[in-house]
Structure formats: C-alpha cells, structure tokens
Protein backbone atom coordinates (compact mmCIF):
# COMPACT_ATOMS: atom_id res chain seq x y z
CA UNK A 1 3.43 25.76 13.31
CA UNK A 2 5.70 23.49 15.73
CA UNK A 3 8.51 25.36 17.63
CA UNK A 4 10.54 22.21 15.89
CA UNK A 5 11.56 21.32 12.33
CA UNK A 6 11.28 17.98 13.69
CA UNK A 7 7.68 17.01 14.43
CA UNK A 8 5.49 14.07 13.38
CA UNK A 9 1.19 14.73 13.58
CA UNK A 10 -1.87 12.21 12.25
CA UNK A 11 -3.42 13.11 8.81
CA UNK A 12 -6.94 12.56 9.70
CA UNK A 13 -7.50 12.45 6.05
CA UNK A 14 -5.80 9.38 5.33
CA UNK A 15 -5.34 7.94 8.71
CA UNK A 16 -1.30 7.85 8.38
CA UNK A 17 1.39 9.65 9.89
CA UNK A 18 2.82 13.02 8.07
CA UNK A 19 6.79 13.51 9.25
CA UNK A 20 8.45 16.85 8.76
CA UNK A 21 12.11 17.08 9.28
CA UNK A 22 14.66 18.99 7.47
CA UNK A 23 17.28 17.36 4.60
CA UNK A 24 20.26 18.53 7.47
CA UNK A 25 18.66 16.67 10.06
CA UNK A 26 17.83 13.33 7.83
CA UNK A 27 21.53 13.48 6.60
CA UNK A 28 22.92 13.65 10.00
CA UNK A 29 20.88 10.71 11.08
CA UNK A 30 23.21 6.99 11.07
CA UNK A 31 22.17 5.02 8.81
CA UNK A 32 20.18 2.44 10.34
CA UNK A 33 17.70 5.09 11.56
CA UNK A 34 17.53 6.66 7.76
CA UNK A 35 16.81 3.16 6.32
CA UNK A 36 13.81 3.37 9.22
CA UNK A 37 12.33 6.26 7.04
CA UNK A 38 13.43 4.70 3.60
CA UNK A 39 11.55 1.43 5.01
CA UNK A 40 8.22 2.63 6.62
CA UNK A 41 7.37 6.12 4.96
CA UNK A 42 7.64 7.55 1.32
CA UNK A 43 8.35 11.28 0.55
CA UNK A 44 5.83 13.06 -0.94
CA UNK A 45 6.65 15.81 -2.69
CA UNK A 46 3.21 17.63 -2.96
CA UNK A 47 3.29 17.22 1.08
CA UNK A 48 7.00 18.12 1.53
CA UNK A 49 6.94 15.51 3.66
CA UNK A 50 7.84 11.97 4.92
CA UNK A 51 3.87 10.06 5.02
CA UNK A 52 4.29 6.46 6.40
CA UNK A 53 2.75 3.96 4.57
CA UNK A 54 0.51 2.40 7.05
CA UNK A 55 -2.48 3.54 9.23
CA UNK A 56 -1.63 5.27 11.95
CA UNK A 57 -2.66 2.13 14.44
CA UNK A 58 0.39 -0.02 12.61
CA UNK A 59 3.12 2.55 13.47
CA UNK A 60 4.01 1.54 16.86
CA UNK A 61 7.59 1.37 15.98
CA UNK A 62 7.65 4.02 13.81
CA UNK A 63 6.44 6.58 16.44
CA UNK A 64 8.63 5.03 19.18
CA UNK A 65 11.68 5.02 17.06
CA UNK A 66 10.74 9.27 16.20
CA UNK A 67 10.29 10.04 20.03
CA UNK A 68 13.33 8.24 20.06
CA UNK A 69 15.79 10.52 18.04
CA UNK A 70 13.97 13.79 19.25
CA UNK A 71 10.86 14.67 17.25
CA UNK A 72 7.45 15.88 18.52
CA UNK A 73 4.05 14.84 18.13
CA UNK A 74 1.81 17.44 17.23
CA UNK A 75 -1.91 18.25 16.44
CA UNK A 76 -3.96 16.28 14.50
CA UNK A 77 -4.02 17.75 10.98
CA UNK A 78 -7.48 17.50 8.53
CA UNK A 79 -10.71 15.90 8.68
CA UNK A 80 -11.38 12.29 9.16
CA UNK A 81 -13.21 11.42 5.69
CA UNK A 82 -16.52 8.79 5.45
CA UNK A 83 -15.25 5.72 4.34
CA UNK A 84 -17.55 5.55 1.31
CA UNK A 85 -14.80 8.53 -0.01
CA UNK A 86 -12.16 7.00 1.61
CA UNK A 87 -13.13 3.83 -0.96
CA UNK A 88 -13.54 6.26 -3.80
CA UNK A 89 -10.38 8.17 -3.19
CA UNK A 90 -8.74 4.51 -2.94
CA UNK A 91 -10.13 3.60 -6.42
CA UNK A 92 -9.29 6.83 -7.92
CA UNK A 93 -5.89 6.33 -7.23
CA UNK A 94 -6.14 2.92 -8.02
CA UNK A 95 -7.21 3.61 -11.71
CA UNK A 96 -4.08 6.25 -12.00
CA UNK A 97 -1.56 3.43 -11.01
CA UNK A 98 -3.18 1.53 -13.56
CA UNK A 99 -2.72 3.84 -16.07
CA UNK A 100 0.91 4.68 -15.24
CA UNK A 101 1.59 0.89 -15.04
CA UNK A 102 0.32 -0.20 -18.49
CA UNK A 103 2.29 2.95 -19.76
CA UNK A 104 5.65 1.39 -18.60
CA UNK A 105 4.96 -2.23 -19.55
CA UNK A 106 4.39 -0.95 -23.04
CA UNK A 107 7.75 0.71 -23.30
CA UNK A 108 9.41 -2.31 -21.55
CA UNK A 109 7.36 -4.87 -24.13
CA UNK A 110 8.48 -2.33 -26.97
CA UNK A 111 12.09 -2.24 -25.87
CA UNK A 112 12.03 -6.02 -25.37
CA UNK A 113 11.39 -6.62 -28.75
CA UNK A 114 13.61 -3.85 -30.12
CA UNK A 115 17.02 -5.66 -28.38
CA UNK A 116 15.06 -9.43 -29.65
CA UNK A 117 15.16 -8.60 -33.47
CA UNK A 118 18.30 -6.82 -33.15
CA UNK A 119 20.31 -9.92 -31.60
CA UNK A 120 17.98 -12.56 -34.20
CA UNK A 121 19.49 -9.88 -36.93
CA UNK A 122 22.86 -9.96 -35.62
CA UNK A 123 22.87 -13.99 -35.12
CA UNK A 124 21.81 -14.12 -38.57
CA UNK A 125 24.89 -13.14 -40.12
CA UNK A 126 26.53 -16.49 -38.60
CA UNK A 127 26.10 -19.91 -40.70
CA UNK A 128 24.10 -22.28 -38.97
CA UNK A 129 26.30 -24.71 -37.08
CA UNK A 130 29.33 -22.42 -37.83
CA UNK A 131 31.51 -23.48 -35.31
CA UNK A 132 34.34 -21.26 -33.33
CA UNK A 133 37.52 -21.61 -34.73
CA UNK A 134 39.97 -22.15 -32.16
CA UNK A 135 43.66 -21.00 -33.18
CA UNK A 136 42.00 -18.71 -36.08
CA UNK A 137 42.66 -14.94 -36.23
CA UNK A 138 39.17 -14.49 -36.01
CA UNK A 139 38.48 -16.53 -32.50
CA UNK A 140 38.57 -13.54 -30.42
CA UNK A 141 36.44 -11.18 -32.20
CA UNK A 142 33.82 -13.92 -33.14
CA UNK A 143 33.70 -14.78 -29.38
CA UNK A 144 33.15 -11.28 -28.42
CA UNK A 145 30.48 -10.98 -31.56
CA UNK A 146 28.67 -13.98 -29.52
CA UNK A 147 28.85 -12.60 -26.22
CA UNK A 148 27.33 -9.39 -27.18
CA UNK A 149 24.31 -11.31 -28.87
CA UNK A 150 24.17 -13.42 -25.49
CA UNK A 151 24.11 -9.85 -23.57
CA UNK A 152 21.90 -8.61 -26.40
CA UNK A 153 19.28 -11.52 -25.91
CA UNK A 154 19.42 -11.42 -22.02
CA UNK A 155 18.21 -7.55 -22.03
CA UNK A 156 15.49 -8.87 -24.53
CA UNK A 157 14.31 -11.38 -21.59
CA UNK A 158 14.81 -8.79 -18.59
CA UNK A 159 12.51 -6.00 -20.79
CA UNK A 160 10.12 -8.65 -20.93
CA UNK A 161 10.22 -9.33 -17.63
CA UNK A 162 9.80 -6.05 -16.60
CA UNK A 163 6.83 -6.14 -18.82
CA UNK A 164 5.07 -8.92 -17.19
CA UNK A 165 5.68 -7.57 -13.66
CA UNK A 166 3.89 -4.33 -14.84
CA UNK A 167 1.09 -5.77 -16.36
CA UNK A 168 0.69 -7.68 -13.53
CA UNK A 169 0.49 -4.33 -11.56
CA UNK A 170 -1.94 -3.13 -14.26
CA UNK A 171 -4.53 -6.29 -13.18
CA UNK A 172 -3.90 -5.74 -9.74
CA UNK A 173 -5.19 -1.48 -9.57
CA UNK A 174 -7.65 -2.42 -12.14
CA UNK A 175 -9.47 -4.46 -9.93
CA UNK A 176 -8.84 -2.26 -7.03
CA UNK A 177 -10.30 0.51 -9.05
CA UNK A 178 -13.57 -1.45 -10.47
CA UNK A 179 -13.98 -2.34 -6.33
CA UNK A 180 -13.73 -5.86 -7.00
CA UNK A 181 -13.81 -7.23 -3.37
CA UNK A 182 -16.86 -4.95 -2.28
CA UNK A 183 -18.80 -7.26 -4.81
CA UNK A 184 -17.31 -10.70 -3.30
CA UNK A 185 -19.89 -11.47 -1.05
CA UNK A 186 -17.20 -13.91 0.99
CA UNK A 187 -15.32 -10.59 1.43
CA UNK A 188 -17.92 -8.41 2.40
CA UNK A 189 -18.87 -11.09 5.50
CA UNK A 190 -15.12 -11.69 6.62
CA UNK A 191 -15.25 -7.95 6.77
CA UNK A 192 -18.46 -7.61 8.69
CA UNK A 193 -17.82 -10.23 10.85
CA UNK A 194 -14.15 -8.29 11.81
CA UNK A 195 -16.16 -4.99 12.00
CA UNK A 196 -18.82 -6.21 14.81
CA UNK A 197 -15.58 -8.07 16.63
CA UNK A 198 -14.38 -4.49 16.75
CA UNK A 199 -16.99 -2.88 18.31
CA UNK A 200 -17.65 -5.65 20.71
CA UNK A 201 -14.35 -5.43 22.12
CA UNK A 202 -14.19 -1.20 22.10
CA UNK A 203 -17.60 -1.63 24.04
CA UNK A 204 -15.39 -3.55 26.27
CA UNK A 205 -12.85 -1.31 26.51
CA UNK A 206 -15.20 1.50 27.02
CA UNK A 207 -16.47 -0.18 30.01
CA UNK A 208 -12.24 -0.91 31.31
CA UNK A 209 -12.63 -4.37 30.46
CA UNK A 210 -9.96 -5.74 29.07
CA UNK A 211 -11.07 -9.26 28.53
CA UNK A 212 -14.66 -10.66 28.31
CA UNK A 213 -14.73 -11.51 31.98
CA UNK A 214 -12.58 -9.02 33.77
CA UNK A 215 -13.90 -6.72 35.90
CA UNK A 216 -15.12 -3.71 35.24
CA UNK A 217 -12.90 -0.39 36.09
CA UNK A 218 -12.95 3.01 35.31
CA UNK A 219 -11.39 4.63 32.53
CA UNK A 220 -9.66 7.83 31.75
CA UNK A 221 -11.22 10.42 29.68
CA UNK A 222 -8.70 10.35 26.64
CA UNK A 223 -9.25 6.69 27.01
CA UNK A 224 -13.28 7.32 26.34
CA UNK A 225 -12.49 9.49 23.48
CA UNK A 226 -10.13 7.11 21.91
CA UNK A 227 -12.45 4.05 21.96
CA UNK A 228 -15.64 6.40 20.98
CA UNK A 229 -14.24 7.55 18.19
CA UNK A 230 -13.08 4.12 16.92
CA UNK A 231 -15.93 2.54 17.43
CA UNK A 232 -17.71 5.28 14.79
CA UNK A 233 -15.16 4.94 12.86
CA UNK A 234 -15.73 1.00 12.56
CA UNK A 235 -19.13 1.83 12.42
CA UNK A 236 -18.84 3.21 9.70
CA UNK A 237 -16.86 0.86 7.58
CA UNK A 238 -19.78 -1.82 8.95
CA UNK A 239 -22.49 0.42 7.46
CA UNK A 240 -20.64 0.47 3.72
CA UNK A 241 -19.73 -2.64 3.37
CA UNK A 242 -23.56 -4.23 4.94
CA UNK A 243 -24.68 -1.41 2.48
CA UNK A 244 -22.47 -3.54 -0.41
CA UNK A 245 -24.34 -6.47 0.52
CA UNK A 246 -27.51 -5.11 0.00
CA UNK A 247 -26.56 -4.29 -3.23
CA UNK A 248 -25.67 -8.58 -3.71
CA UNK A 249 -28.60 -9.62 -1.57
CA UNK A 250 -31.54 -6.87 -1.05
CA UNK A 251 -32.74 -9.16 1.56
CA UNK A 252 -29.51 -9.15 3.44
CA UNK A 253 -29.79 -8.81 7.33
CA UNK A 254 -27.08 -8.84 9.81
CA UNK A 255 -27.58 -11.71 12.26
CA UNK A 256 -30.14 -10.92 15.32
CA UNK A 257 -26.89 -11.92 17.67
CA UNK A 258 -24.99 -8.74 15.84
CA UNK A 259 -27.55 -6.67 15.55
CA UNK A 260 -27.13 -4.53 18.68
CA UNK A 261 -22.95 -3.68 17.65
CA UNK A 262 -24.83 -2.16 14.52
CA UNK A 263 -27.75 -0.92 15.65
CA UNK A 264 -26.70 2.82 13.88
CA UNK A 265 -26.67 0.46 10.26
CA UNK A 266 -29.17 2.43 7.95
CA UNK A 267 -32.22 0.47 6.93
C-alpha cells in the first residue's frame, strides 16, 4: 500500500494507468483539473478506481498533469498478458458491448414506435385539412393539441435515432468480437510493417542512437530495460498477427530485408 491516498501505478494487465484518489480529494480539485479525469479516465467500479482510457505510452499529459497536483507513482501492478489473450480478452468484451448495445436499441426502436402510433392516433381525431380557427374559442386548446403531437412526433424521431446510433454500436463490437481485421490481409501487413519499424528503431535506441546515423552512446540501465522490454512486447504482437497471415496465406514469409527484426517469429 502507498503512504498516499493519492497515487497513480501501470496495470501491466491492460497496459493503462489505474488512479486512486479519494471522493474528498477529487471534490476539492477546480474544475478544469476534474474535467482532466472526466476526459482521459473512466471510473471503474469493480477497480475502485479512476483507469485512463489509453495505453500507458499515450498518457504523457495525463501523468504530468497527476505529478502536477501531488500524486505518486507507484509499483507496477499485475502481469503483462500475451497478446494472443490480450486479443481474446478484447473480443470478449467486444461481444458483451454488443449484447448490451442491441439491448438498448431495442427499447429505443420499441419506444420510438410507442410515441409514433400514439401521435398518428392523436392526429387522427383532426379532419383532414381542418384548418385553425383563428378568433374561435377553441384556437388555443387546438394549438396546444398540435403542439403536443409535434412534441409527440419529435420524441418518435429522437427514439429512433437513438436506435440507429446503437445498432450502429452493435455492428461495430460485432466485428471487433468476430476479429474482423486479423482476417484483412491489408491490415495484418500495415500492422507488420509498423511492428518491424518498431523494433528497428528500439534496436536503435538500445544502441543510444537516436536517429539512423547518429552516433552511438551509451545508455542507462533503466533505459536498457525500457527498450528490451518493448521490443518483446512488439515482438510479440509481430508473431500473432504474421501467425494471422499464415492462417490467409500458409505460404506467407516475412520479407528477407525484415527477417532479422523477427528472427524470434515461430516457424
């Protein structure tokens, strides 16, 4: 346990950053630092804690703007999974947005057509091409009776709305959680391609060049553990997704040019 209430640490796990802070701290914050949290993080209540929402590596800001207003880095917390479970974790989830999506676009699709038939029923009861009649005792009342079938109708068209944006979520996790993209073979070589960039330029690093031609120089050793542990990291994303192609193309090799950035690839 931290000495703080305040303290930030990297879930192996899921490569993001878990926050823990109390609700008298958060409250006392002003407000442009609590719409920080609101922004980059989500609370998670099985966690009791604030988990950004991206990888660790895109929360430059995040972590300056924490050391900023007092909290601590701490340990790393869990293991750092295989990305072959990372993927199946990833579509696991996928397939319970999916579910929870389709759920709410068939209440908003049912409620949508509820407040449609009950403004076509309510419309009904006026004569077609019944006119207002201004100066009568009844103008007021039928205006109002028109307005709420306007209001009626216009909820009608939001629920549906609503609908279509959740559906749309329901597509989106469904492909997600069938993997999709790991059977697009234009995918699968953007991402190889990025992954043997990445361990070109950590091999750089490891050697404390910077740039293709700078000179060589030495490097700390938190430095060497940082880039080593990328690199299998990377690795290891370049083994599943050359491991997808296979699965496309049984005769797939990487190039000759590549094939020293993955020489630990399976064959």
């Amino acid at each position: 346990m931290m000495e703080t209430d305040n303290y930030f640490v990297i879930n192996k796990e899921t490569e993001k950053l878990n926050i823990y802070t109390t609700k008298q701290f958060y409250k006392s914050l002003e407000s442009d630092k609590q719409k920080v949290f609101k922004k980059y993080c989500l609370w998670s209540s099985r966690q009791e804690c604030w988990v950004s929402k991206a990888k660790v590596a895109n929360c430059v800001y995040l972590k300056a703007m924490l050391l900023e207003i007092g909290f601590v880095q701490g340990d790393a917390i869990g293991e750092r999974l295989p990305f072959e479970e990372q993927v199946r974790i990833e579509k696991q989830k996928a397939s319970m947005r999916a579910e929870r999506a389709e759920i709410r676009a068939q209440k908003a699709k049912k409620r949508s057509d509820s407040l449609y038939n009950t403004a076509s029923d309510m419309a009904s009861v006026i004569p077609m091409g019944q006119p207002i009649l201004i100066g009568h005792h009844s103008e007021k009342r039928d205006r109002n009776y028109r307005e709420r079938i306007h209001n009626t109708m216009g909820k009608s068209i939001r629920e549906q709305q609503k609908a279509d944006y959740y559906k749309e979520k329901v597509e989106i996790a469904e492909r997600t959680a069938k993997g999709t993209k790991y059977k697009n073979p234009r995918y699968l070589t953007n991402r190889i391609k990025e992954c043997l960039a990445a361990i070109r330029r950590l091999e750089r690093y490891l050697k404390g060049k910077i740039y293709m031609h700078s000179p060589e120089r030495p490097i700390s050793e938190k430095e060497r553990t940082l880039y080593t542990e990328h690199i299998v990291r990377v690795q290891d994303k370049l083994e599943f997704f050359v491991q997808c192609m296979k699965k496309i193309n049984p005769d797939y090799e990487l190039p000759k040019s590549s094939q020293k950035a993955g020489s630990k690839i399976r064959k």
